[in-house]
N, C-alpha and C. Protein backbone atom coordinates (compact mmCIF):
# COMPACT_ATOMS: atom_id res chain seq x y z
N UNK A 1 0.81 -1.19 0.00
CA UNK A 1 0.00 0.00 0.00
C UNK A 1 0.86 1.27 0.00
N UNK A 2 2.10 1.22 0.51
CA UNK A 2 3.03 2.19 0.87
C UNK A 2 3.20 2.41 -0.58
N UNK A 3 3.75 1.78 -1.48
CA UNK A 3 4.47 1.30 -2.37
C UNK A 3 3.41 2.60 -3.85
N UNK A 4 2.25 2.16 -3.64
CA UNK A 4 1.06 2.63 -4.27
C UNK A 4 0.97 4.14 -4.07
N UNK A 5 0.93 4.49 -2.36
CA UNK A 5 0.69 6.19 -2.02
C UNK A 5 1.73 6.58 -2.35
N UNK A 6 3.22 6.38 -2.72
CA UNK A 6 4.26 7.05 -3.09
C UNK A 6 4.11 6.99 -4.51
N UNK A 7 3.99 6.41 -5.35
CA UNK A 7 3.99 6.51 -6.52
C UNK A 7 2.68 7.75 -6.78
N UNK A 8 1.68 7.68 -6.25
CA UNK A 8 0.47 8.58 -6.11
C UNK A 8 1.10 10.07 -6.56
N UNK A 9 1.94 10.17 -5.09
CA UNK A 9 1.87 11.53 -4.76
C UNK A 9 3.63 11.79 -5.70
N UNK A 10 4.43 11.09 -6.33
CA UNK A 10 5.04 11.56 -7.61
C UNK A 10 4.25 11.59 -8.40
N UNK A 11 2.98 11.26 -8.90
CA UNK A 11 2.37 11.89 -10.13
C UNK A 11 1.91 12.85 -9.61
N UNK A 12 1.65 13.27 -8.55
CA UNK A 12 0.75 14.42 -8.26
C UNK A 12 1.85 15.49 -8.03
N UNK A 13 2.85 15.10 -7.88
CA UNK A 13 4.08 16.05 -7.55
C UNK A 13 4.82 16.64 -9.54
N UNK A 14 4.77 15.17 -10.03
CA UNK A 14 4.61 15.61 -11.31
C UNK A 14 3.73 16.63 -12.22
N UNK A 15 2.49 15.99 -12.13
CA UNK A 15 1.62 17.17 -12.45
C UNK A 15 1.50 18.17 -12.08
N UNK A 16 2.28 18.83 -10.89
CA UNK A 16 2.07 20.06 -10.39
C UNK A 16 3.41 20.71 -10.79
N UNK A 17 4.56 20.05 -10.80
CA UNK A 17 5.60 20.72 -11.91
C UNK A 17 4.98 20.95 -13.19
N UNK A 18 4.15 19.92 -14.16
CA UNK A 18 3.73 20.40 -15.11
C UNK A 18 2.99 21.46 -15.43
N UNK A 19 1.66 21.83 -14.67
CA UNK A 19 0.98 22.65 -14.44
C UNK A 19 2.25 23.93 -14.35
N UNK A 20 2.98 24.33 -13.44
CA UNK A 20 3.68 25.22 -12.79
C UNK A 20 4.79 25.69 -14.32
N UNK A 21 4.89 24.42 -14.92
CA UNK A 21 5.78 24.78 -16.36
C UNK A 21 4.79 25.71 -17.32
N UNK A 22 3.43 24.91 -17.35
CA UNK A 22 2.58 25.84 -18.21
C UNK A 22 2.42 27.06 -17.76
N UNK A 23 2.43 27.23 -16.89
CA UNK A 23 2.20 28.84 -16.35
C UNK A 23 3.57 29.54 -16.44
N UNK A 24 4.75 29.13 -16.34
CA UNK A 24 5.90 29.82 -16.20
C UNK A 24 6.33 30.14 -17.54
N UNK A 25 5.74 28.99 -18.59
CA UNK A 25 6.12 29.45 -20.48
C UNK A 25 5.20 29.96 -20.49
N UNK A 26 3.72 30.26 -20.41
CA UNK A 26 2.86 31.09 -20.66
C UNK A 26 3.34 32.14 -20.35
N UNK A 27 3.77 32.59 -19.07
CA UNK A 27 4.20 33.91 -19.06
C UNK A 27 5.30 34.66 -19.65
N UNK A 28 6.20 33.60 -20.20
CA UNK A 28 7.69 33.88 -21.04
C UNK A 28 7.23 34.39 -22.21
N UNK A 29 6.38 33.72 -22.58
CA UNK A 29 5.18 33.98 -23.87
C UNK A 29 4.57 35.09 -24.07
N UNK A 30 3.85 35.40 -22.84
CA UNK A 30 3.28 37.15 -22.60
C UNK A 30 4.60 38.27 -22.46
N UNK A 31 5.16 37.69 -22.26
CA UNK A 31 6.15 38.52 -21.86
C UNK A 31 7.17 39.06 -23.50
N UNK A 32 7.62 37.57 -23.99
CA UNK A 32 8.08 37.95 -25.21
C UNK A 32 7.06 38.89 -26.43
N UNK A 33 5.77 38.60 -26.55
CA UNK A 33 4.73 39.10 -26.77
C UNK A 33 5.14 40.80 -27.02
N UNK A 34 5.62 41.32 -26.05
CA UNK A 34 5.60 42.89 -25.86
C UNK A 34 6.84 43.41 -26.42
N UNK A 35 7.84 42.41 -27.00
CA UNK A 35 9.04 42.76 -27.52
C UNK A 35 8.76 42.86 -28.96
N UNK A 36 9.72 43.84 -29.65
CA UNK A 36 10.16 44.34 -30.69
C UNK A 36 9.87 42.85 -31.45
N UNK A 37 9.73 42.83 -32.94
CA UNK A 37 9.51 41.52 -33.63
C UNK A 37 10.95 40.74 -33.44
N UNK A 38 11.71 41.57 -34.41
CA UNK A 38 12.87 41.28 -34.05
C UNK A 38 13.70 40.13 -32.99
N UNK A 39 13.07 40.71 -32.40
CA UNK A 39 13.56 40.14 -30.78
C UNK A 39 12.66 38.85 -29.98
N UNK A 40 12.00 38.81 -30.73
CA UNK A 40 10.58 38.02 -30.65
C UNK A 40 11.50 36.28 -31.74
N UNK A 41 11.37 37.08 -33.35
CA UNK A 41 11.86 36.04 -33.33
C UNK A 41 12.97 35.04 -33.30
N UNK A 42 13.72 35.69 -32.38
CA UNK A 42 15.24 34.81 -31.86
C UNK A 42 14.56 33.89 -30.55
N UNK A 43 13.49 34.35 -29.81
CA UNK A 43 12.95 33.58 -28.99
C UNK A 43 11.75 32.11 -29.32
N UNK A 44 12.62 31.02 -30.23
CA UNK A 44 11.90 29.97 -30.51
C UNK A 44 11.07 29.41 -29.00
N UNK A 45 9.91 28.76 -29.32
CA UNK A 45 9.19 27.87 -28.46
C UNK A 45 9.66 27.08 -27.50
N UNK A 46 11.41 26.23 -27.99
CA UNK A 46 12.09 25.66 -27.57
C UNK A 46 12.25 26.22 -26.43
N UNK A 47 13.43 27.18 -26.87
CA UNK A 47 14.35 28.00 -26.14
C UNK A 47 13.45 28.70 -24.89
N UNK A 48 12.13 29.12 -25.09
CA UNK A 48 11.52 29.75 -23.71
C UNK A 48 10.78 28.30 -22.69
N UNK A 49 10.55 27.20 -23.46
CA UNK A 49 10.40 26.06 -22.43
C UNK A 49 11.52 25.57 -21.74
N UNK A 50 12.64 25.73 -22.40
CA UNK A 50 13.66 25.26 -21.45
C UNK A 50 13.97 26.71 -20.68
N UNK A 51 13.84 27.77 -20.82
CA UNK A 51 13.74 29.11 -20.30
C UNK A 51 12.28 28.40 -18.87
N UNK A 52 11.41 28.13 -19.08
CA UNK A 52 10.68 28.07 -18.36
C UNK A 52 10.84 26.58 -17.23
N UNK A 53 11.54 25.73 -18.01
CA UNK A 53 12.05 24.79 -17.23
C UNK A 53 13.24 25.03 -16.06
N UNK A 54 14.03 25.81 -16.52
CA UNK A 54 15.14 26.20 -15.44
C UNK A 54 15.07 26.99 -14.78
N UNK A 55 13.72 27.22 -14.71
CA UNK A 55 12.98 28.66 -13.97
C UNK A 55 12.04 27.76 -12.70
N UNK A 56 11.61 26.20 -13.24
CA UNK A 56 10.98 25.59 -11.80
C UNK A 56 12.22 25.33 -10.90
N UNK A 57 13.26 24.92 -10.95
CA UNK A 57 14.43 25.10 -9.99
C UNK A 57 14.74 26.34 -9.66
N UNK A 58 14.50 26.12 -8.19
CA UNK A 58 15.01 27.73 -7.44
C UNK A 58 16.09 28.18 -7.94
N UNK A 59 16.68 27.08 -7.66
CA UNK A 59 18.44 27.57 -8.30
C UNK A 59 18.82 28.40 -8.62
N UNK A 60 18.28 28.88 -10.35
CA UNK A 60 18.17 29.64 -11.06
C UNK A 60 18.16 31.24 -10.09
N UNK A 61 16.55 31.24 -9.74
CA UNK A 61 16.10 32.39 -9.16
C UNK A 61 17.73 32.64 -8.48
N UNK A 62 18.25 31.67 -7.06
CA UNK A 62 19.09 31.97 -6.43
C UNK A 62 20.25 32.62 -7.04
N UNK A 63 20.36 32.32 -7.94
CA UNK A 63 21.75 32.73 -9.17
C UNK A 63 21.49 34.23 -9.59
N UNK A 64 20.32 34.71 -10.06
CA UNK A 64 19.92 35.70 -10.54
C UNK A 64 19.82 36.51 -9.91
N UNK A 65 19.34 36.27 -8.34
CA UNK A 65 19.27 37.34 -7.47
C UNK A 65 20.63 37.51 -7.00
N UNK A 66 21.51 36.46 -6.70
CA UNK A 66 23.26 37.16 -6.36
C UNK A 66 23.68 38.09 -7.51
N UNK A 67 23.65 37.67 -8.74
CA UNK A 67 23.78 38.83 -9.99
C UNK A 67 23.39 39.60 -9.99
N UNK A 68 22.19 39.98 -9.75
CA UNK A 68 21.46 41.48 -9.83
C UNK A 68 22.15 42.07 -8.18
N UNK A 69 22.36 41.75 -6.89
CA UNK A 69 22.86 41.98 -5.71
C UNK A 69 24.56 42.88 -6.40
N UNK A 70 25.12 41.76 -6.95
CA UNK A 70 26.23 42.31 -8.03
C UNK A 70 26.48 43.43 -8.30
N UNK A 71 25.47 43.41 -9.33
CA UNK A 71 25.02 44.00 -10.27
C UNK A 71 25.04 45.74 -9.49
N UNK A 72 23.84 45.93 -8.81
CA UNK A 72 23.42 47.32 -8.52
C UNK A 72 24.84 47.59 -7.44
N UNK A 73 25.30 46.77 -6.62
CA UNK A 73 26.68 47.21 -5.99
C UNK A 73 27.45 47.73 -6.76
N UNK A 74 27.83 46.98 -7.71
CA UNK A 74 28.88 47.88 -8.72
C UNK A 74 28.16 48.55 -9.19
N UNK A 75 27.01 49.20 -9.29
CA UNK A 75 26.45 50.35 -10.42
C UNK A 75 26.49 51.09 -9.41
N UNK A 76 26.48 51.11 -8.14
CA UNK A 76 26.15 51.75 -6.55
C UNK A 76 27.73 52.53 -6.81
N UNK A 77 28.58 51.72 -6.89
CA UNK A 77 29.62 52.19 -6.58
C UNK A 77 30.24 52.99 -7.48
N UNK A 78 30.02 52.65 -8.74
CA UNK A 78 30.75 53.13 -10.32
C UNK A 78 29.91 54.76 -10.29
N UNK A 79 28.56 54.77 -9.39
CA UNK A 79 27.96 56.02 -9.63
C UNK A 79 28.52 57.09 -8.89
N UNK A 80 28.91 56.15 -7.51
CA UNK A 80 29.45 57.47 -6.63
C UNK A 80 30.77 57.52 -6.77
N UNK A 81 31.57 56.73 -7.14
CA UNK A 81 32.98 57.27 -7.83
C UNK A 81 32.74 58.54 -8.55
N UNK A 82 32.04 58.72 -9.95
CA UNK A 82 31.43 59.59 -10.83
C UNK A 82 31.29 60.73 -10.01
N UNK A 83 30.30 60.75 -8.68
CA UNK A 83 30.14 61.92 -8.13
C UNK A 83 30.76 62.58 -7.54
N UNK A 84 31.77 61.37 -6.90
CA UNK A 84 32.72 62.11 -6.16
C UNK A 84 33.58 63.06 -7.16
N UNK A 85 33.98 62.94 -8.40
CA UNK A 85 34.47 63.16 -9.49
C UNK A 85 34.10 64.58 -10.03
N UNK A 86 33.16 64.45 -9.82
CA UNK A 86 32.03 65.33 -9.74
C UNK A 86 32.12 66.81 -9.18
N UNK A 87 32.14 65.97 -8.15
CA UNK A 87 32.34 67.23 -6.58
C UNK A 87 33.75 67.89 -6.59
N UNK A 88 34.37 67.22 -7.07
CA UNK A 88 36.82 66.95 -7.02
C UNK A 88 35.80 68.23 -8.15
N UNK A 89 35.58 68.14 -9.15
CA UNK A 89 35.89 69.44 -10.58
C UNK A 89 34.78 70.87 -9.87
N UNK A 90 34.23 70.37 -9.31
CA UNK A 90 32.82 71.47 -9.30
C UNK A 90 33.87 72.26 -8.06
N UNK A 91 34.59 71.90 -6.55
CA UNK A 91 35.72 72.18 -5.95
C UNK A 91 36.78 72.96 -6.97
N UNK A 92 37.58 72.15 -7.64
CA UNK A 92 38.49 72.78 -8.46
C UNK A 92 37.53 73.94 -9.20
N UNK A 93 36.71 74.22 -9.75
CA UNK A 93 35.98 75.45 -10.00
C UNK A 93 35.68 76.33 -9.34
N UNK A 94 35.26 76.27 -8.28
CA UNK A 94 35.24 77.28 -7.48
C UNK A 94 36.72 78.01 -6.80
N UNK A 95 37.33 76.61 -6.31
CA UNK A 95 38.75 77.55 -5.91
C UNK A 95 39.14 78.33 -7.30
N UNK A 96 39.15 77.79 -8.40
CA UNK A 96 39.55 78.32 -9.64
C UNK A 96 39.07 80.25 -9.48
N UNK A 97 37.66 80.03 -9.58
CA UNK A 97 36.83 81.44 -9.52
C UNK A 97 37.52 82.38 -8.64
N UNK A 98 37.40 81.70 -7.17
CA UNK A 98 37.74 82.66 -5.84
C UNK A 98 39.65 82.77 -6.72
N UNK A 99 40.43 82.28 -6.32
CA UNK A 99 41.77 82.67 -7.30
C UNK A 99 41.77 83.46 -8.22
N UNK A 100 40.90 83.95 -9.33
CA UNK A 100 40.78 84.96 -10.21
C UNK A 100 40.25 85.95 -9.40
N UNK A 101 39.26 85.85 -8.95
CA UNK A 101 38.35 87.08 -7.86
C UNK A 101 39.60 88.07 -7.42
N UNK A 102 40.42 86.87 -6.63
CA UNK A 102 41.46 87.58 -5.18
C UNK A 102 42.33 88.40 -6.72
N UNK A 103 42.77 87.61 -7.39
CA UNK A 103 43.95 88.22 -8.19
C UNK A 103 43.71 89.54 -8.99
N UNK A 104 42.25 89.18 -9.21
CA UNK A 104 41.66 90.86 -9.68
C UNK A 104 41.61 91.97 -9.30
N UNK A 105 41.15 91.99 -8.27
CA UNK A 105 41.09 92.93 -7.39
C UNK A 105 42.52 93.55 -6.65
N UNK A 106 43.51 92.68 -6.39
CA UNK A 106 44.39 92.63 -5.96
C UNK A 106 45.46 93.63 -6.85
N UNK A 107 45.31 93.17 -8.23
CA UNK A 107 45.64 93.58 -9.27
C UNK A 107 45.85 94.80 -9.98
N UNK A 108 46.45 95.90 -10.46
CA UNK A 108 46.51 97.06 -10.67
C UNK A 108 45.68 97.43 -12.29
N UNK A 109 44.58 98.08 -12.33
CA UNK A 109 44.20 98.31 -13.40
C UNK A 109 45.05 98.19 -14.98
N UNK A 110 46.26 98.83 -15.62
CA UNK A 110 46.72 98.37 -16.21
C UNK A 110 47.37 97.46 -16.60
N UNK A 111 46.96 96.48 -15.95
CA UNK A 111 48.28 94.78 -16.18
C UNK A 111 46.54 94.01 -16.12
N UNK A 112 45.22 94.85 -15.77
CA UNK A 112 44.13 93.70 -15.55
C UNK A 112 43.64 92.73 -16.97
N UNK A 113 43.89 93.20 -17.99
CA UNK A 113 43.93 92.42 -19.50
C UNK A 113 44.80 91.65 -19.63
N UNK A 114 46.02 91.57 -19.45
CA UNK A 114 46.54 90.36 -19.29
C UNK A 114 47.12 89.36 -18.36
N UNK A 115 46.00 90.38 -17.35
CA UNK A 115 45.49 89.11 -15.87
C UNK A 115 44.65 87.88 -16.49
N UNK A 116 43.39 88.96 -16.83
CA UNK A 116 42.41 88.24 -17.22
C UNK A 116 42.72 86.97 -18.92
N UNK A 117 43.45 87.29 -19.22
CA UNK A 117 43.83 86.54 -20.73
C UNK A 117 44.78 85.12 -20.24
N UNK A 118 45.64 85.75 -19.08
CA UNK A 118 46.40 84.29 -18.37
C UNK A 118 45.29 83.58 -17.32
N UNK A 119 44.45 83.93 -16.71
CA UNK A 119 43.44 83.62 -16.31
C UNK A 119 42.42 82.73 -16.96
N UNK A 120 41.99 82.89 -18.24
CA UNK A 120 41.50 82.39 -19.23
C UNK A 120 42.02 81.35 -19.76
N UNK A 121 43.57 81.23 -19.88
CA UNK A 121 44.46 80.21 -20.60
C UNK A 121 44.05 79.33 -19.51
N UNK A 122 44.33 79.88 -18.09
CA UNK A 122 44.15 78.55 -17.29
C UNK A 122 42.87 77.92 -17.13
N UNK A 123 41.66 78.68 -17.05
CA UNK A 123 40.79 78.49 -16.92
C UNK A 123 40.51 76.96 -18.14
N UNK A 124 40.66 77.39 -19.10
CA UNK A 124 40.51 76.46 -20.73
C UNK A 124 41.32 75.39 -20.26
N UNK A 125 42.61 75.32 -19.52
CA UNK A 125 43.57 74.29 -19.04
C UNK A 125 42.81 73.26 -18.34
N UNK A 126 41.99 73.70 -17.57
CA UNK A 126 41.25 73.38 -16.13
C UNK A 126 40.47 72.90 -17.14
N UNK A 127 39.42 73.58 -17.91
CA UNK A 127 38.43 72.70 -18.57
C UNK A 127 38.63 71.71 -18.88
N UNK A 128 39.67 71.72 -19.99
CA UNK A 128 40.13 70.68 -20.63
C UNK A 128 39.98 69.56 -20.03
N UNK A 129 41.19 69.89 -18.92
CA UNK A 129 41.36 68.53 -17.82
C UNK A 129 40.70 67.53 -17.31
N UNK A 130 39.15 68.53 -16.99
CA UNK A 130 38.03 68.48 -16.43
C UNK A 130 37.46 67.63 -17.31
N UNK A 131 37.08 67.49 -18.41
CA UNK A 131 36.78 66.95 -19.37
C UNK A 131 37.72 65.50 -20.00
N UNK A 132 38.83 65.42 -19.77
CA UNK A 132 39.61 64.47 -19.92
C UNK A 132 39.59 63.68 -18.75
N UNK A 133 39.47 64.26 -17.96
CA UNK A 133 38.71 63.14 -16.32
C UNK A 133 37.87 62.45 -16.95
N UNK A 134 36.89 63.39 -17.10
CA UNK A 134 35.32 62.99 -16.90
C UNK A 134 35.42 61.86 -17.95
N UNK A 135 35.64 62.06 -19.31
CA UNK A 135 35.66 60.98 -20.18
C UNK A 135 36.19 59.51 -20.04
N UNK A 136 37.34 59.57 -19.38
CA UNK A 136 38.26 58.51 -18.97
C UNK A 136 37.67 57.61 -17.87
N UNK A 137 36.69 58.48 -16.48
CA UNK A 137 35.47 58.13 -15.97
C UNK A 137 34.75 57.11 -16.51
N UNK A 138 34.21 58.02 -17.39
CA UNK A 138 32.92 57.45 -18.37
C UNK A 138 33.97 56.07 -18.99
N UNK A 139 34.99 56.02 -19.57
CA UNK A 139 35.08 54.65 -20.04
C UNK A 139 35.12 53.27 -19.26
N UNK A 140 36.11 53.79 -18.04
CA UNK A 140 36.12 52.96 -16.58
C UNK A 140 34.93 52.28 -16.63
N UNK A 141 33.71 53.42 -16.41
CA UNK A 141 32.85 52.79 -16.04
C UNK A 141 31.75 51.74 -17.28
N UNK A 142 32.16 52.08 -18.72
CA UNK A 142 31.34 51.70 -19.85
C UNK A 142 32.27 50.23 -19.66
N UNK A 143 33.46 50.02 -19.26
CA UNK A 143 34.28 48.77 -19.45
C UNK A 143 33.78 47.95 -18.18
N UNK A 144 33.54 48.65 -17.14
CA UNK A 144 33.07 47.89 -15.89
C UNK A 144 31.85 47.28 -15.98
N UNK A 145 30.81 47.61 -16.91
CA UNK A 145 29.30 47.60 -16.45
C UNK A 145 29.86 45.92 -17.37
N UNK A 146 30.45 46.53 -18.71
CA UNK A 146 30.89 45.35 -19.77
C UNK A 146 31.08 43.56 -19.23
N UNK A 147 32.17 44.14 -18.28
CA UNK A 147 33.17 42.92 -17.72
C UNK A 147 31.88 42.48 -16.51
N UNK A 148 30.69 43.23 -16.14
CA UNK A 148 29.53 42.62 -15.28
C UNK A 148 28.79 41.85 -16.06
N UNK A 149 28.63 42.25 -17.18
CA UNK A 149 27.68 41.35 -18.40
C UNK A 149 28.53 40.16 -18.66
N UNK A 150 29.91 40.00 -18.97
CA UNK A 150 30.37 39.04 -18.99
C UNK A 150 30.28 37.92 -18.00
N UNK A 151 30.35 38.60 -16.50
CA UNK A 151 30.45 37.69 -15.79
C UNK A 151 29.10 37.10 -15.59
N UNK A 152 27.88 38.05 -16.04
CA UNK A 152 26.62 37.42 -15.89
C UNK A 152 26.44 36.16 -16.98
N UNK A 153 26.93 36.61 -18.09
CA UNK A 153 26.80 35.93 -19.41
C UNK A 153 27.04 34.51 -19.04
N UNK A 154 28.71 34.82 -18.38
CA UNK A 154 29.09 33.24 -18.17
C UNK A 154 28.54 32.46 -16.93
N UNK A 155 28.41 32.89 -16.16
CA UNK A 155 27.52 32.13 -14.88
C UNK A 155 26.15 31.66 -15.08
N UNK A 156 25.63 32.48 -16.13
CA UNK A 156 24.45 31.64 -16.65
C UNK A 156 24.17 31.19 -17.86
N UNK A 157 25.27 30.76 -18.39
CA UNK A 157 25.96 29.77 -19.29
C UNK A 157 26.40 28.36 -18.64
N UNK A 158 27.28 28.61 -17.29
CA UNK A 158 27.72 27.27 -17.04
C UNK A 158 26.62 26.92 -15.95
N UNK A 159 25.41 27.57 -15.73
CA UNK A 159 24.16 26.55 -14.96
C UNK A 159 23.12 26.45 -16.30
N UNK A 160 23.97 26.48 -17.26
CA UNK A 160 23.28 25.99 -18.73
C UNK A 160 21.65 26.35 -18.86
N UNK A 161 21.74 27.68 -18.02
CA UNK A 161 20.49 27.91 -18.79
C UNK A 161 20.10 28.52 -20.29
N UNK A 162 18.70 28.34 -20.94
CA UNK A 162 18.69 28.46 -22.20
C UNK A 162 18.75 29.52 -22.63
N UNK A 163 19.58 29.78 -23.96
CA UNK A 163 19.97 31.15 -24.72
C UNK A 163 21.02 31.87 -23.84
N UNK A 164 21.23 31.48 -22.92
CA UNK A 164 22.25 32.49 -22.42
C UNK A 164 24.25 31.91 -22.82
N UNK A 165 24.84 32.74 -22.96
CA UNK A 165 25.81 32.59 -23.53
C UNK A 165 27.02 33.59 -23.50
N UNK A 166 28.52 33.26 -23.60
CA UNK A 166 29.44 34.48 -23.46
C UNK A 166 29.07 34.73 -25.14
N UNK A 167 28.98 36.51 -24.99
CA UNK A 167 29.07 37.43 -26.35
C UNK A 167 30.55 37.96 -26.28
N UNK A 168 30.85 38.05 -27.23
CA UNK A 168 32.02 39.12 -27.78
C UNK A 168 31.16 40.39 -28.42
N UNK A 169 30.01 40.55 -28.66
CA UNK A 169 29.41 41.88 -28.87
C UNK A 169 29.91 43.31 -28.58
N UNK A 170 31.27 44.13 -29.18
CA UNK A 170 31.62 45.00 -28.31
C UNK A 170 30.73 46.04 -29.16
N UNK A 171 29.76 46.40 -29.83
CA UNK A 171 28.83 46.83 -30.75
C UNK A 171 28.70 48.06 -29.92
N UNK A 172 27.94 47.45 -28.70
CA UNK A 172 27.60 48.67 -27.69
C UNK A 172 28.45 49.32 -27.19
N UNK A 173 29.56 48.63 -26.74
CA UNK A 173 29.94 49.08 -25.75
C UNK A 173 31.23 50.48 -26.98
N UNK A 174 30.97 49.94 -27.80
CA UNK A 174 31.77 50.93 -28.78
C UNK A 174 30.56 52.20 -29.14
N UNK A 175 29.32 51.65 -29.34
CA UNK A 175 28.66 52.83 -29.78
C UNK A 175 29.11 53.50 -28.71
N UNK A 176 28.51 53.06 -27.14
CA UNK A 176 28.62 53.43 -25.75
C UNK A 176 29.95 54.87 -25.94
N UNK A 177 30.90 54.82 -26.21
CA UNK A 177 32.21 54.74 -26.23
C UNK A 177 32.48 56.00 -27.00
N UNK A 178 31.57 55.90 -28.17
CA UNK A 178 31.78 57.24 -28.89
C UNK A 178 30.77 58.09 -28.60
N UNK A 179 30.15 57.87 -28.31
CA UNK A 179 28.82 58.90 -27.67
C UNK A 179 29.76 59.52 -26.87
N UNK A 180 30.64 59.03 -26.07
CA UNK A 180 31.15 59.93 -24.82
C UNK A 180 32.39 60.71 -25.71
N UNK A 181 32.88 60.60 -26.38
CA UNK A 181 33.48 60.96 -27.08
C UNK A 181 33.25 62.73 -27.90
C-alpha cells in the first residue's frame, strides 16, 4: 500500500511541476509578446520552455538574485565614484573662480587684461582637464558595467540555462564609447 501512495503523490508532484511549467512558459510567452519583432523572433518555443524549465528550480532564481545583488553594488559604486568626481571638478571650479576674484582685485588696473587673458588660458587648461577626467570616468565605467555582463553571461551559461551565452558583442559598448566621445 506504501508502495502505491508514493507513486500517487510523484504523479501528483509531477503534475504540479507540469501545471507550474505551463504557467511559467505562458508567461515567457506574454512577456516575449511585448518585444520588438525582431527580438521576438530569436525567442523559438524551444528556447523559452527550457527558459521556463530552469525557472521551476530555485536555483536559477538563487543565481539571478546574487547577480542582480552584483550588479546594482557595482552600479552603486561606479555612480558614486562619478560623483565624487564630480564634486573633485565642481571644488576645483570654485577655488579656480575665488583665485581669479582675489587676483583681480588685488591687481593694478593696467596689467588687468593680461590678468584676465592668463586667467583664461588657465581656466581652458582646467576645462580641458576636467573633461579628460570625466571621459576617462565614463570609459572605466562603460568597461566595468561590460566585464559585469560578462560575468553574468558566463555564470548563466555554465548553470546551462537556455539562450544564455558568453558574447564578444563590443557593438555597444563601442557605440557606448563614442557617444562619450
Amino acid at each position: 500500500m506504501d508502495r502505491y501512495a508514493g507513486a500517487l503523490e510523484e504523479v501528483a508532484d509531477g503534475t504540479r511541476q507540469q501545471e507550474r511549467h505551463y504557467q511559467l512558459l505562458s508567461a515567457l510567452q506574454s512577456l516575449v509578446k511585448e518585444l520588438p519583432s525582431s527580438f521576438q523572433q530569436r525567442l523559438s518555443y524551444t528556447t523559452l520552455s527550457d527558459l521556463a524549465l530552469a525557472l521551476l528550480d530555485g536555483t536559477v532564481f538563487e543565481i539571478v538574485q546574487g547577480l542582480l545583488e552584483i550588479q546594482h553594488l557595482t552600479e552603486k559604486s561606479l555612480y558614486n565614484q562619478r560623483l565624487r568626481l564630480q564634486n573633485e571638478h565642481r571644488v576645483l571650479r570654485q577655488s579656480l573662480q575665488q583665485k581669479h576674484q582675489e587676483a583681480q582685485q588685488a591687481c593694478c588696473p593696467h596689467n588687468l587684461p593680461v590678468l584676465q587673458l592668463a586667467q583664461q588660458q588657465e581656466l581652458e587648461a582646467v576645462e580641458h582637464r576636467i573633461c579628460e577626467e570625466q571621459r576617462a570616468m565614463d570609459w572605466k565605467i562603460v568597461l566595468e558595467l561590460d566585464r559585469k555582463v560578462a560575468d553574468q553571461e558566463s555564470t548563466l551559461e555554465k548553470v546551462e540555462v537556455a539562450g544564455f551565452y558568453m558574447t564578444a558583442n563590443l557593438q555597444v559598448s563601442a557605440w557606448a564609447c563614442s557617444a562619450l566621445a
